[in-house]
PDB file of N, CA and C in Angstrom:
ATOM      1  N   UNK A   1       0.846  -1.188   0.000  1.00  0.00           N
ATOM      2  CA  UNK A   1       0.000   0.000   0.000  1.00  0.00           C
ATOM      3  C   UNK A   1       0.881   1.237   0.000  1.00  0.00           C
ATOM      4  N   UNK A   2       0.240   1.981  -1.293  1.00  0.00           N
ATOM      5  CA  UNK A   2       1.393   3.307  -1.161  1.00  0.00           C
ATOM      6  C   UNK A   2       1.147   4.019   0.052  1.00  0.00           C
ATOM      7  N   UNK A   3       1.878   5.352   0.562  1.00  0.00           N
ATOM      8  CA  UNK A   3       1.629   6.507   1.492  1.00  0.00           C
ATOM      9  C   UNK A   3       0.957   7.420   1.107  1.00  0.00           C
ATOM     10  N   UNK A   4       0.091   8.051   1.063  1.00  0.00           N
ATOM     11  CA  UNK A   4      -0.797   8.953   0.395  1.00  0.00           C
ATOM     12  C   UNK A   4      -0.100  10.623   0.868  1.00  0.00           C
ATOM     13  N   UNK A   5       0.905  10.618   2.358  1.00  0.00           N
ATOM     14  CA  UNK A   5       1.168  11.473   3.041  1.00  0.00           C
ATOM     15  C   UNK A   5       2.468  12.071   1.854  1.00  0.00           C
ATOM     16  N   UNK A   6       2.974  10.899   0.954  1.00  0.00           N
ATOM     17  CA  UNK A   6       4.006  11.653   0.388  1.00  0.00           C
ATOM     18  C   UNK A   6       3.947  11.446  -0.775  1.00  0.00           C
ATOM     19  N   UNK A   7       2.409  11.046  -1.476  1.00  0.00           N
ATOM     20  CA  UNK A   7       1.816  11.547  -2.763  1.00  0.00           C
ATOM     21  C   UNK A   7       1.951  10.058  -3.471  1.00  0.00           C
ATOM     22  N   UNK A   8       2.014   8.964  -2.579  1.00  0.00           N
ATOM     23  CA  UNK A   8       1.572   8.056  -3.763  1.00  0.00           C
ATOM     24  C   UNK A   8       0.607   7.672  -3.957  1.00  0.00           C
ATOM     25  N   UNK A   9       0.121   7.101  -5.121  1.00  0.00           N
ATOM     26  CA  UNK A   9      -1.228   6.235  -5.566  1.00  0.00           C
ATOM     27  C   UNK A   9      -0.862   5.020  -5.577  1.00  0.00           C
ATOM     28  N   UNK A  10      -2.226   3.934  -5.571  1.00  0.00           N
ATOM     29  CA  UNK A  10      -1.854   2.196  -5.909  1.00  0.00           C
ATOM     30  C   UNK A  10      -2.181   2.076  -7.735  1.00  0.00           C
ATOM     31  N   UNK A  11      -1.783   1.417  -7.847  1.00  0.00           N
ATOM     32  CA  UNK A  11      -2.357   0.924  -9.033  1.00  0.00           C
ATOM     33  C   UNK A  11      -2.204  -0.536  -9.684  1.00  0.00           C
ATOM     34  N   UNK A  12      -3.378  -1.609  -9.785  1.00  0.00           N
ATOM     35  CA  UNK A  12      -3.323  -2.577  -9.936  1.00  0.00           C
ATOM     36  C   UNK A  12      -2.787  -2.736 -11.583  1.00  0.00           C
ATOM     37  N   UNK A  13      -1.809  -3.222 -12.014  1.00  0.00           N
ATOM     38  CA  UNK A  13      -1.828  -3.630 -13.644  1.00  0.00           C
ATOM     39  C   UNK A  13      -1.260  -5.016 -13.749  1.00  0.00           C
ATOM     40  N   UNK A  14      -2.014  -5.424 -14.599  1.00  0.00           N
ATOM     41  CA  UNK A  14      -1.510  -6.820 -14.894  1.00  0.00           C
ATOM     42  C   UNK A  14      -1.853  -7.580 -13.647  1.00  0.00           C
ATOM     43  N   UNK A  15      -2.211  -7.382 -13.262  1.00  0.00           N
ATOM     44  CA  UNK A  15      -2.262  -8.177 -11.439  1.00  0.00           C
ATOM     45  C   UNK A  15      -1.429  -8.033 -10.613  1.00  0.00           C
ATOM     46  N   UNK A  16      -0.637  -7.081 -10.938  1.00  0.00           N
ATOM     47  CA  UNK A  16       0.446  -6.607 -10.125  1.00  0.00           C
ATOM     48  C   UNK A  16       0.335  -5.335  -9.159  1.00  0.00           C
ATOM     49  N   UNK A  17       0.192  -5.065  -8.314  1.00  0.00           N
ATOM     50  CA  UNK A  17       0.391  -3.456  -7.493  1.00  0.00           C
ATOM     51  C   UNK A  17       1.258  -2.973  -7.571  1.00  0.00           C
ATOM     52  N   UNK A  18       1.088  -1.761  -8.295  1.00  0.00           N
ATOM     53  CA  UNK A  18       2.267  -0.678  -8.348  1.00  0.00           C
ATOM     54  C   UNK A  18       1.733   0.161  -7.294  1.00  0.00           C
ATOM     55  N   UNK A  19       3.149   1.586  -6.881  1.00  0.00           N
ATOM     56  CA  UNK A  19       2.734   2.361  -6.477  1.00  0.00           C
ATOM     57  C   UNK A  19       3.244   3.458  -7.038  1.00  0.00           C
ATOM     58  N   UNK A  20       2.393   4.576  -7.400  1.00  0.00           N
ATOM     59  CA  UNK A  20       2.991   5.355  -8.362  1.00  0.00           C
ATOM     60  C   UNK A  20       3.475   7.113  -7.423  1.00  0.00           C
ATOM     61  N   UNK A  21       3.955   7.599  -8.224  1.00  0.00           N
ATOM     62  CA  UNK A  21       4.407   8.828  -7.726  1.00  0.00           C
ATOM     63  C   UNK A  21       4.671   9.671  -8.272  1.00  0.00           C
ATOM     64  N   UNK A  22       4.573  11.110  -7.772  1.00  0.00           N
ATOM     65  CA  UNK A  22       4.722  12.336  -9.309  1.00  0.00           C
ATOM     66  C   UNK A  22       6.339  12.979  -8.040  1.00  0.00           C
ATOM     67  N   UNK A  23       7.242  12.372  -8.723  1.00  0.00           N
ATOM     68  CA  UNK A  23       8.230  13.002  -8.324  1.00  0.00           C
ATOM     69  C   UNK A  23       9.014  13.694  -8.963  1.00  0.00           C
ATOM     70  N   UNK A  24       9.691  14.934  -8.481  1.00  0.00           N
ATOM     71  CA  UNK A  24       9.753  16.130  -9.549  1.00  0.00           C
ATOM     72  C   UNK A  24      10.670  15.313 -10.691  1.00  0.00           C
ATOM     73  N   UNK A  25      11.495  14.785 -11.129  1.00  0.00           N
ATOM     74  CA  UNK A  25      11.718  14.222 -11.900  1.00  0.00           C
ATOM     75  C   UNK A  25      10.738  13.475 -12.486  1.00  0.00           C
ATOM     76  N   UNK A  26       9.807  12.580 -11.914  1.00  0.00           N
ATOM     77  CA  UNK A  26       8.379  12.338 -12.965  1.00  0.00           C
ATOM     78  C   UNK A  26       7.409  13.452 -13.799  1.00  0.00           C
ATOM     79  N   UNK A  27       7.368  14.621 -12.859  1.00  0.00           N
ATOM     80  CA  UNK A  27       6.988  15.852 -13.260  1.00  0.00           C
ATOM     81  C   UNK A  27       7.921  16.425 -14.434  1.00  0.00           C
ATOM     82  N   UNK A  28       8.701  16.487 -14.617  1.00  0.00           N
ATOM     83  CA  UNK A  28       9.757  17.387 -15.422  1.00  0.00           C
ATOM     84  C   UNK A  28       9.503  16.256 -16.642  1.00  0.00           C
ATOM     85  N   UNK A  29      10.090  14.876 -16.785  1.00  0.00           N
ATOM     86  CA  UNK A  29       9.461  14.348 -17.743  1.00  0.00           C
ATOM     87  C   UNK A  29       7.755  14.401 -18.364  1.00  0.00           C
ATOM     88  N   UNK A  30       7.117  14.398 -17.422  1.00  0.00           N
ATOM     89  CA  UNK A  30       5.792  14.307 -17.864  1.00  0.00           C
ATOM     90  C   UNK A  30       5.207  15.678 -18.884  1.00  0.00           C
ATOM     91  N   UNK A  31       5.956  17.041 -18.145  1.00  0.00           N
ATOM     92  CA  UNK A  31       6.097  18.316 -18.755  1.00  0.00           C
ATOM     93  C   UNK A  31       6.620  18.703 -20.554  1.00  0.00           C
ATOM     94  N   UNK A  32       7.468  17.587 -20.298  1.00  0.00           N
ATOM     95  CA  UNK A  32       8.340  17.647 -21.516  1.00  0.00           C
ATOM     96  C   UNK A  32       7.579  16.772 -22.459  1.00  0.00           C
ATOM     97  N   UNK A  33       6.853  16.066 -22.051  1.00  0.00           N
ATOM     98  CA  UNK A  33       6.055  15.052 -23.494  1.00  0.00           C
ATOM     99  C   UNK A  33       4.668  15.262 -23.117  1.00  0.00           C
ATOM    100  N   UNK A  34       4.410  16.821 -22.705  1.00  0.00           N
ATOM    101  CA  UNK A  34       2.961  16.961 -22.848  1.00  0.00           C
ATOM    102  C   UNK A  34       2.685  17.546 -24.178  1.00  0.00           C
ATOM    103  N   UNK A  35       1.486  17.194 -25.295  1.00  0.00           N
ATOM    104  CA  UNK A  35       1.131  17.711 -26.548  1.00  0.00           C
ATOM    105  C   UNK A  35       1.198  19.273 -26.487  1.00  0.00           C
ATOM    106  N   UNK A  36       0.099  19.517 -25.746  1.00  0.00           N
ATOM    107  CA  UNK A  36      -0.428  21.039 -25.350  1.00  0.00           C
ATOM    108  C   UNK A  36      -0.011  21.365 -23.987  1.00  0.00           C
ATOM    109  N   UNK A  37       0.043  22.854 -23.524  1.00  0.00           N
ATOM    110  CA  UNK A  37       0.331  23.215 -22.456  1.00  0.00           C
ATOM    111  C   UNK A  37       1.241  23.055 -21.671  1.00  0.00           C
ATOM    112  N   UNK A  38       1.420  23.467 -20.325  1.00  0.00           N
ATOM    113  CA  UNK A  38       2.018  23.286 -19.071  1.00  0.00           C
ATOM    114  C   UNK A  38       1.171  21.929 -18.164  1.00  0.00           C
ATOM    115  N   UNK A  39       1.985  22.082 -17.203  1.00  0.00           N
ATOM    116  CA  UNK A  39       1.553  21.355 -15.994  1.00  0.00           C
ATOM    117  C   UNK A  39       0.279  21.577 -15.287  1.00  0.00           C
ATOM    118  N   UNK A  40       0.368  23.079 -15.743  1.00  0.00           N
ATOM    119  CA  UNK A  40      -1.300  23.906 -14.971  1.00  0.00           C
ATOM    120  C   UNK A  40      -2.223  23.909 -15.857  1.00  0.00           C
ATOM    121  N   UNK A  41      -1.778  23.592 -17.127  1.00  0.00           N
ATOM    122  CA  UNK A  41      -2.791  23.686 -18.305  1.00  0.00           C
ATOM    123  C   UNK A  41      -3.509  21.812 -17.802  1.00  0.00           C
ATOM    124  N   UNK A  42      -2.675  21.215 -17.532  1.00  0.00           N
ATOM    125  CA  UNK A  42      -2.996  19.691 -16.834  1.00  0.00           C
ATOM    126  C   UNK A  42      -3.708  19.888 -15.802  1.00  0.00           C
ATOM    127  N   UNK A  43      -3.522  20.573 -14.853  1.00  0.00           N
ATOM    128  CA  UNK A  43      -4.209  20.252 -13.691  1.00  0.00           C
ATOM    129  C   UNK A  43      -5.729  20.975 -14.544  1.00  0.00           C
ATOM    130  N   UNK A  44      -5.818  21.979 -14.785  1.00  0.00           N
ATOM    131  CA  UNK A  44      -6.860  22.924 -15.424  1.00  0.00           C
ATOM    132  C   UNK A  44      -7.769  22.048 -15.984  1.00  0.00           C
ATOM    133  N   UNK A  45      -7.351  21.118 -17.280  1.00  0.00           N
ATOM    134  CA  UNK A  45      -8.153  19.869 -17.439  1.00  0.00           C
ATOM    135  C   UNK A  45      -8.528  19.107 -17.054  1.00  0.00           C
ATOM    136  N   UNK A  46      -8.411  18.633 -15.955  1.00  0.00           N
ATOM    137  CA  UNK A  46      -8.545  17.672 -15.042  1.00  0.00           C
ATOM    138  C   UNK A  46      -9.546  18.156 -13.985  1.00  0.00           C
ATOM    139  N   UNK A  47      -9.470  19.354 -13.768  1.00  0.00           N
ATOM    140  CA  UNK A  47     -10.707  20.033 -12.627  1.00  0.00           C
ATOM    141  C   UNK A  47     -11.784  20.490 -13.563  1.00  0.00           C
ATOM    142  N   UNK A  48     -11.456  20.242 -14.871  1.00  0.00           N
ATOM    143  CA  UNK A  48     -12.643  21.324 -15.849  1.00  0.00           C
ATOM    144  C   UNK A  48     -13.475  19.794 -16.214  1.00  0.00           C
ATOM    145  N   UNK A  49     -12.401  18.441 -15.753  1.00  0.00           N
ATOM    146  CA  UNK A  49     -13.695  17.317 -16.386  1.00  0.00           C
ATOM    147  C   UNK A  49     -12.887  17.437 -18.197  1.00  0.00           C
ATOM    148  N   UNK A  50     -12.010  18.009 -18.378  1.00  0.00           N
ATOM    149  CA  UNK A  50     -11.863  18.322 -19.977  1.00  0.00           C
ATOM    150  C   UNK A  50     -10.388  17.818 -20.399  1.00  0.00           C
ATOM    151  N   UNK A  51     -10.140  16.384 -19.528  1.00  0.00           N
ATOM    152  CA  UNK A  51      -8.781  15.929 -19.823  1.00  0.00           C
ATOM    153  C   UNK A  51      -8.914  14.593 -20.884  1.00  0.00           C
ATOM    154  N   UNK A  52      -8.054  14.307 -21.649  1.00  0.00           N
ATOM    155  CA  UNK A  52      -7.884  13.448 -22.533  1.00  0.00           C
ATOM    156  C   UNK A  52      -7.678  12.095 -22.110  1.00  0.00           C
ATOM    157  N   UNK A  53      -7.613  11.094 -22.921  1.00  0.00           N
ATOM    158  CA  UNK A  53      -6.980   9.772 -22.912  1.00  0.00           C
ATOM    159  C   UNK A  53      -5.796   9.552 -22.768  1.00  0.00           C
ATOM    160  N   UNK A  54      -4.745  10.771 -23.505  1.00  0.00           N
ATOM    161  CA  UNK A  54      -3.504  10.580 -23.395  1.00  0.00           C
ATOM    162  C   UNK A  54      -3.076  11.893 -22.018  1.00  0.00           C
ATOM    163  N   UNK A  55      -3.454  12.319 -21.744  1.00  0.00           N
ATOM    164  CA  UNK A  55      -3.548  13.321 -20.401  1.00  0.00           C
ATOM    165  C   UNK A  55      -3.274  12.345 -19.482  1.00  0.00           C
ATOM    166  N   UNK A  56      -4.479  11.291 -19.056  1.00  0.00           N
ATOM    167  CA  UNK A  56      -4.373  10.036 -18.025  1.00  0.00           C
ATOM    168  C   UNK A  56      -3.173   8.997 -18.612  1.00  0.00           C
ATOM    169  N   UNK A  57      -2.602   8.468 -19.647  1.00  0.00           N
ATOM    170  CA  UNK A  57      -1.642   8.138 -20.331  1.00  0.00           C
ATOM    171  C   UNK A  57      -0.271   8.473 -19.523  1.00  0.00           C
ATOM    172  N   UNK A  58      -0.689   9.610 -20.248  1.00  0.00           N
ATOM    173  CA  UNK A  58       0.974  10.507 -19.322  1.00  0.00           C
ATOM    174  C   UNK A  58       1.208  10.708 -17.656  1.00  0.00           C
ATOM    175  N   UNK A  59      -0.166  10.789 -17.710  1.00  0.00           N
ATOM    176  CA  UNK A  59      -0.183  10.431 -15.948  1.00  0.00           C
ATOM    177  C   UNK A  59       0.507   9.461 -15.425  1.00  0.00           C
ATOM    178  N   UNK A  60      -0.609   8.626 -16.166  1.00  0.00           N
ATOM    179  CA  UNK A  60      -0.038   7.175 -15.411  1.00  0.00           C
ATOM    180  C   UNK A  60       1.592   6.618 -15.866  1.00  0.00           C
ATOM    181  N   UNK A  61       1.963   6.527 -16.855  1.00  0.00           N
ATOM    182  CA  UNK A  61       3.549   6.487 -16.560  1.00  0.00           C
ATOM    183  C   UNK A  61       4.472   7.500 -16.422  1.00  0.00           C
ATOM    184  N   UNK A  62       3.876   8.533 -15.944  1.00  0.00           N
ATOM    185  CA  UNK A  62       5.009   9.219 -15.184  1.00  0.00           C
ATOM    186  C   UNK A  62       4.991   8.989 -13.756  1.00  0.00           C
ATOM    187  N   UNK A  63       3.846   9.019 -13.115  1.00  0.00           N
ATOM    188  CA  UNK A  63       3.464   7.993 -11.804  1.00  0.00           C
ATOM    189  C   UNK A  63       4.150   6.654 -11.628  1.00  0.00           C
ATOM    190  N   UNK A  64       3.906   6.000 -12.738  1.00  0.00           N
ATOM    191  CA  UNK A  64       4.715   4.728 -12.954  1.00  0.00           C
ATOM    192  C   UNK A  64       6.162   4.841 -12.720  1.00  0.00           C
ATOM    193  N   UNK A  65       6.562   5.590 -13.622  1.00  0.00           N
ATOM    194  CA  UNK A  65       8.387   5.500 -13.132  1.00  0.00           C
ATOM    195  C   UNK A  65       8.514   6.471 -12.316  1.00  0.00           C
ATOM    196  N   UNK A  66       7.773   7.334 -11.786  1.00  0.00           N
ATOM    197  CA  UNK A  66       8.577   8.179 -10.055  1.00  0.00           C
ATOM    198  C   UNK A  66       8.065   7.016  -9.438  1.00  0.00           C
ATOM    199  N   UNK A  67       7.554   5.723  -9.233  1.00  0.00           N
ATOM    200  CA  UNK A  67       7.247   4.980  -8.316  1.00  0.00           C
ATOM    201  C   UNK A  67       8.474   3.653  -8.782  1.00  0.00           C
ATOM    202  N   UNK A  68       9.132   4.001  -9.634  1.00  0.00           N
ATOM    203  CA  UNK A  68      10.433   3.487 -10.516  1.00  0.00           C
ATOM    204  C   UNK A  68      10.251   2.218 -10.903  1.00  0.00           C
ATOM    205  N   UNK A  69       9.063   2.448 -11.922  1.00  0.00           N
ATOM    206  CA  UNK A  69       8.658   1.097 -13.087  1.00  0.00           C
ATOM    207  C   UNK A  69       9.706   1.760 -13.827  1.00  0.00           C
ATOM    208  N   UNK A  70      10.105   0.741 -15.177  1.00  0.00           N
ATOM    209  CA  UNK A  70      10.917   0.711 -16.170  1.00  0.00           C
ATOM    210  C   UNK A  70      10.524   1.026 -17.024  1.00  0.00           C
ATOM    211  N   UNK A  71       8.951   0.446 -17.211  1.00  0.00           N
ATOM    212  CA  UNK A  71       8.199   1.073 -18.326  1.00  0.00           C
ATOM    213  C   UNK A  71       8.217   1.895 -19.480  1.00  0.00           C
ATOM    214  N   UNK A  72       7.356   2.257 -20.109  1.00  0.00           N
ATOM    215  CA  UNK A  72       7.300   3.345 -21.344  1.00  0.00           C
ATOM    216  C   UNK A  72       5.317   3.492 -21.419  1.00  0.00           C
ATOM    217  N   UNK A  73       5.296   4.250 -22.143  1.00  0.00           N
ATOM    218  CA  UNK A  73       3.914   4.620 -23.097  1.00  0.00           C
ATOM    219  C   UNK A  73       3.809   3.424 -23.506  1.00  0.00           C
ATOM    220  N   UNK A  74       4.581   2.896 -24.383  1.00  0.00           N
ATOM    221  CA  UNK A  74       3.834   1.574 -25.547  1.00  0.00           C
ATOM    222  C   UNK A  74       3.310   0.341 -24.280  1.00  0.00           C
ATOM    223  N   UNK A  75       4.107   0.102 -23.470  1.00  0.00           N
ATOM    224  CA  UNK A  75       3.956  -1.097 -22.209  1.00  0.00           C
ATOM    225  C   UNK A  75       2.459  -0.955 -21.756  1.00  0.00           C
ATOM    226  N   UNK A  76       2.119   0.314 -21.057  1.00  0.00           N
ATOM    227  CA  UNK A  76       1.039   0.612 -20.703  1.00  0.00           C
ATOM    228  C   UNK A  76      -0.291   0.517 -21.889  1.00  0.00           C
ATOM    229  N   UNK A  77       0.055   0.447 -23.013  1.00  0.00           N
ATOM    230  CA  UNK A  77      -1.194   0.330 -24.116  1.00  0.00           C
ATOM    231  C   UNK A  77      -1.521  -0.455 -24.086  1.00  0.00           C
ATOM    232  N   UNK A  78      -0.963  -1.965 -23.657  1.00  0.00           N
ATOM    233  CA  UNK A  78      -1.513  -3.390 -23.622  1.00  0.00           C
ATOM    234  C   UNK A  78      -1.614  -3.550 -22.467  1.00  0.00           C
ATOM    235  N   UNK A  79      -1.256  -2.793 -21.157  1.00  0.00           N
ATOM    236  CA  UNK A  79      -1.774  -3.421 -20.044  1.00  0.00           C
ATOM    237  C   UNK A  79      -3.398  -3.639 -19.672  1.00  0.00           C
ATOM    238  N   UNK A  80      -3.644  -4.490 -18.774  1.00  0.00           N
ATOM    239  CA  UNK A  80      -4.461  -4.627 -18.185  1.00  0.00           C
ATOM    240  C   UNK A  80      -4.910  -4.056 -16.749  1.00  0.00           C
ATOM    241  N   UNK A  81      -5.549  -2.490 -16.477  1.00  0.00           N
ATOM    242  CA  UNK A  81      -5.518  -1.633 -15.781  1.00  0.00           C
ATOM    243  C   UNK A  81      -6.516  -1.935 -14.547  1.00  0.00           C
ATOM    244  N   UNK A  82      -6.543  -2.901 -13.330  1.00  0.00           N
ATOM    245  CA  UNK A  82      -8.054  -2.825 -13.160  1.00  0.00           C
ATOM    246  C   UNK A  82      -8.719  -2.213 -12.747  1.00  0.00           C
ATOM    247  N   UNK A  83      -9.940  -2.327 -13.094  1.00  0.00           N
ATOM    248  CA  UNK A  83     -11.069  -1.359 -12.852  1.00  0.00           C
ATOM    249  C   UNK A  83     -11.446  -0.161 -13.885  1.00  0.00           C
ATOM    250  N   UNK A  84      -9.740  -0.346 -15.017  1.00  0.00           N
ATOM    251  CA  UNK A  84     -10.731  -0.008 -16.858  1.00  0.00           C
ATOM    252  C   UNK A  84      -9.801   1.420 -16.974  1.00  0.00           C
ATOM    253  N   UNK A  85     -10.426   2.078 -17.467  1.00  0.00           N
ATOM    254  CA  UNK A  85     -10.331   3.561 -18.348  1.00  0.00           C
ATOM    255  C   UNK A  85     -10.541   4.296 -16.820  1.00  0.00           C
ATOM    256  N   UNK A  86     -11.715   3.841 -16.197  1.00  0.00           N
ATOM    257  CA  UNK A  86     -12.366   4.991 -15.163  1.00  0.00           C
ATOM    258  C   UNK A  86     -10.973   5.145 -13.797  1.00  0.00           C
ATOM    259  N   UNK A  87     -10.721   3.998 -13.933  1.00  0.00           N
ATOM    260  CA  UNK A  87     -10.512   3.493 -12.270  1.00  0.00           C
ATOM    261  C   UNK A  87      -8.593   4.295 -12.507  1.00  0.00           C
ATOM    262  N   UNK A  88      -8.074   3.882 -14.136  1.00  0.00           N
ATOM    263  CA  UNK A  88      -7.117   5.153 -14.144  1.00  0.00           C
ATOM    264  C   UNK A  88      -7.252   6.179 -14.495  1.00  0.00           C
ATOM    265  N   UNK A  89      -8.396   7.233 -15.154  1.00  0.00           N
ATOM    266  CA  UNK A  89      -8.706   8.505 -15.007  1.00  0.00           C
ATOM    267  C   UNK A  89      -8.347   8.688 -13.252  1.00  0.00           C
ATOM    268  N   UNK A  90      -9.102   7.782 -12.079  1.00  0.00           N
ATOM    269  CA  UNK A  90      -9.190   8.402 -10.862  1.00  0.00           C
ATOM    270  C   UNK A  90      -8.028   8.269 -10.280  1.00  0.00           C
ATOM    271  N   UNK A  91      -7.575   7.203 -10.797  1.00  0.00           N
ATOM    272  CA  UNK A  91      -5.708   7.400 -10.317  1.00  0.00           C
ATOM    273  C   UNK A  91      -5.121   8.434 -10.993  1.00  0.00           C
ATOM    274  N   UNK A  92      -4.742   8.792 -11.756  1.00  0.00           N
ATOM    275  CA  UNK A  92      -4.608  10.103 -12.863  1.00  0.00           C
ATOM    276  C   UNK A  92      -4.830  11.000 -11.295  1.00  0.00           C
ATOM    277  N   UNK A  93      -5.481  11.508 -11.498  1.00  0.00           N
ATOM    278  CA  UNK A  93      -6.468  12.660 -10.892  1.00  0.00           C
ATOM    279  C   UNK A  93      -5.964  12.821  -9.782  1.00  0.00           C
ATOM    280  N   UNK A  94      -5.930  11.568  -8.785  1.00  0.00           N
ATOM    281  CA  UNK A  94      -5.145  11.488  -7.596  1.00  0.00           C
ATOM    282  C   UNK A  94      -3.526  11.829  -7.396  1.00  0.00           C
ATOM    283  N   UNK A  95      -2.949  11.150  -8.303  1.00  0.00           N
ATOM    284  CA  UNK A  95      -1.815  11.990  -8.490  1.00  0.00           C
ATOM    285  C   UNK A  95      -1.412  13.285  -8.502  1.00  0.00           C
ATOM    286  N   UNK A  96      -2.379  13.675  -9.499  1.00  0.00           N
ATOM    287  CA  UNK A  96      -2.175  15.214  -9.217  1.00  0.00           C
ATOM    288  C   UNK A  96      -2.132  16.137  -7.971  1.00  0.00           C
ATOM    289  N   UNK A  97      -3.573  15.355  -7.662  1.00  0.00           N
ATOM    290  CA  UNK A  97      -4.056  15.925  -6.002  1.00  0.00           C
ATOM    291  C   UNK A  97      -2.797  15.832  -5.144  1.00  0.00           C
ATOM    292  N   UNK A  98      -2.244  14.716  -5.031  1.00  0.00           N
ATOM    293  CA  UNK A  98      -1.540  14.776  -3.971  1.00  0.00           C
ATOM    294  C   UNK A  98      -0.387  15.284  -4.265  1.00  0.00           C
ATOM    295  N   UNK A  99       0.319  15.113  -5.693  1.00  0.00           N
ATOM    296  CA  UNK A  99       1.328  15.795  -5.894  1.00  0.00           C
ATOM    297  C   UNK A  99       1.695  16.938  -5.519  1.00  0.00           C
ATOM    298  N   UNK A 100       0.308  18.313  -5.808  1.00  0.00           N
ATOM    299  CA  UNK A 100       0.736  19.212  -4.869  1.00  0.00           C
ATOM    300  C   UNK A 100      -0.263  20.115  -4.372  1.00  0.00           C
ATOM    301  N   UNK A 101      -0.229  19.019  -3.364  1.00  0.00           N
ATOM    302  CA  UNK A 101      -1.371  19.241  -1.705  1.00  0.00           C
ATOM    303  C   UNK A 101      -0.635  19.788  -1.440  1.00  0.00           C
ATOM    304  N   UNK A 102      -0.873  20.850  -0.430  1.00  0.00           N
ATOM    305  CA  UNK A 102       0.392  21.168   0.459  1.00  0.00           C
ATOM    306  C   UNK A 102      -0.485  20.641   2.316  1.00  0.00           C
ATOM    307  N   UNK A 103       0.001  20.017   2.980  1.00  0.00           N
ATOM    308  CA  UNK A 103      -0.096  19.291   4.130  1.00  0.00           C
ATOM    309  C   UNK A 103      -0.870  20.593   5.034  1.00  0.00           C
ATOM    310  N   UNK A 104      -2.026  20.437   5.711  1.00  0.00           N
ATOM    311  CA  UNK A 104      -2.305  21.578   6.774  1.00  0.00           C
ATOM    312  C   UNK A 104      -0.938  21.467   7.337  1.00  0.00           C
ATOM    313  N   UNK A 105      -1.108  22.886   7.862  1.00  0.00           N
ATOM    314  CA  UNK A 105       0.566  23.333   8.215  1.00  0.00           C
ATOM    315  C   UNK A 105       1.612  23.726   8.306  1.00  0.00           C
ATOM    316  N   UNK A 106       1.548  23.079   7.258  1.00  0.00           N
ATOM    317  CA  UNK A 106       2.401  23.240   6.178  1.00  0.00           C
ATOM    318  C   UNK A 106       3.117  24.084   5.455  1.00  0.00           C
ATOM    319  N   UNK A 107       3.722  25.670   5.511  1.00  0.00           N
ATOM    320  CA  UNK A 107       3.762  26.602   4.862  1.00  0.00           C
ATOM    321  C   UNK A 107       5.007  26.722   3.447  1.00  0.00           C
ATOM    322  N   UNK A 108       5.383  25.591   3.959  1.00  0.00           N
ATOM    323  CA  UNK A 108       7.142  25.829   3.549  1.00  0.00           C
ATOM    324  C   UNK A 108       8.200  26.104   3.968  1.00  0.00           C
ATOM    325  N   UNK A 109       8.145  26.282   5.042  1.00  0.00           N
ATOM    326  CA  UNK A 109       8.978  26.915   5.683  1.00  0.00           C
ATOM    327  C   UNK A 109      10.205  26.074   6.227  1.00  0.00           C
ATOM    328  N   UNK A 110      11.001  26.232   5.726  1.00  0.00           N
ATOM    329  CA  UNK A 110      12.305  24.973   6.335  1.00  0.00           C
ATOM    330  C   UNK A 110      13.263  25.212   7.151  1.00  0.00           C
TER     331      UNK A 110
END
């Protein structure tokens, strides 16, 4: 079971549990092979309900390797995701969320 406190998600594929993670290195890749936009243009879609197939795509293996699968894009086209299209839109989504929650408390301050 991932930690939710330091932004991971689960994700069942293949029958396997991953746990995924948007770590700034997953972020910085994910940035760099987005079609359209920024990162905020991502989150923006995602709260507007107006995100793509390949939006959740990019999600999910950039989640995938900050949670340090080996993976690629093509791997994930034949997986078997469970719970479908929906169940990784809501992992998608979650990622984001937690990626950057900031913790009650929390200010930044170090």
């Amino acid at each position: 079971m991932g930690n939710p406190w330091r932004g991971d998600v689960t994700l069942i594929m293949n029958d396997e549990r991953h746990v995924m993670r948007l770590t700034l290195g997953a972020l910085a890749e994910l940035e760099a092979g987005l079609q359209s936009g920024s990162l905020v243009d991502l989150v923006q879609r995602f709260e507007g309900g107006a995100f793509s197939t390949r939006d959740v795509l990019s999600l999910i293996v950039a989640g995938l390797r900050g949670g340090g699968w080996q993976g690629d894009a093509r791997d994930l086209m034949h997986a078997d995701i469970e719970g479908g299209p929906v169940a990784a839109a809501r992992a998608a989504a979650a990622l984001l969320v937690r990626a950057f929650a900031v913790p009650e408390g929390d200010h930044g301050d170090a």
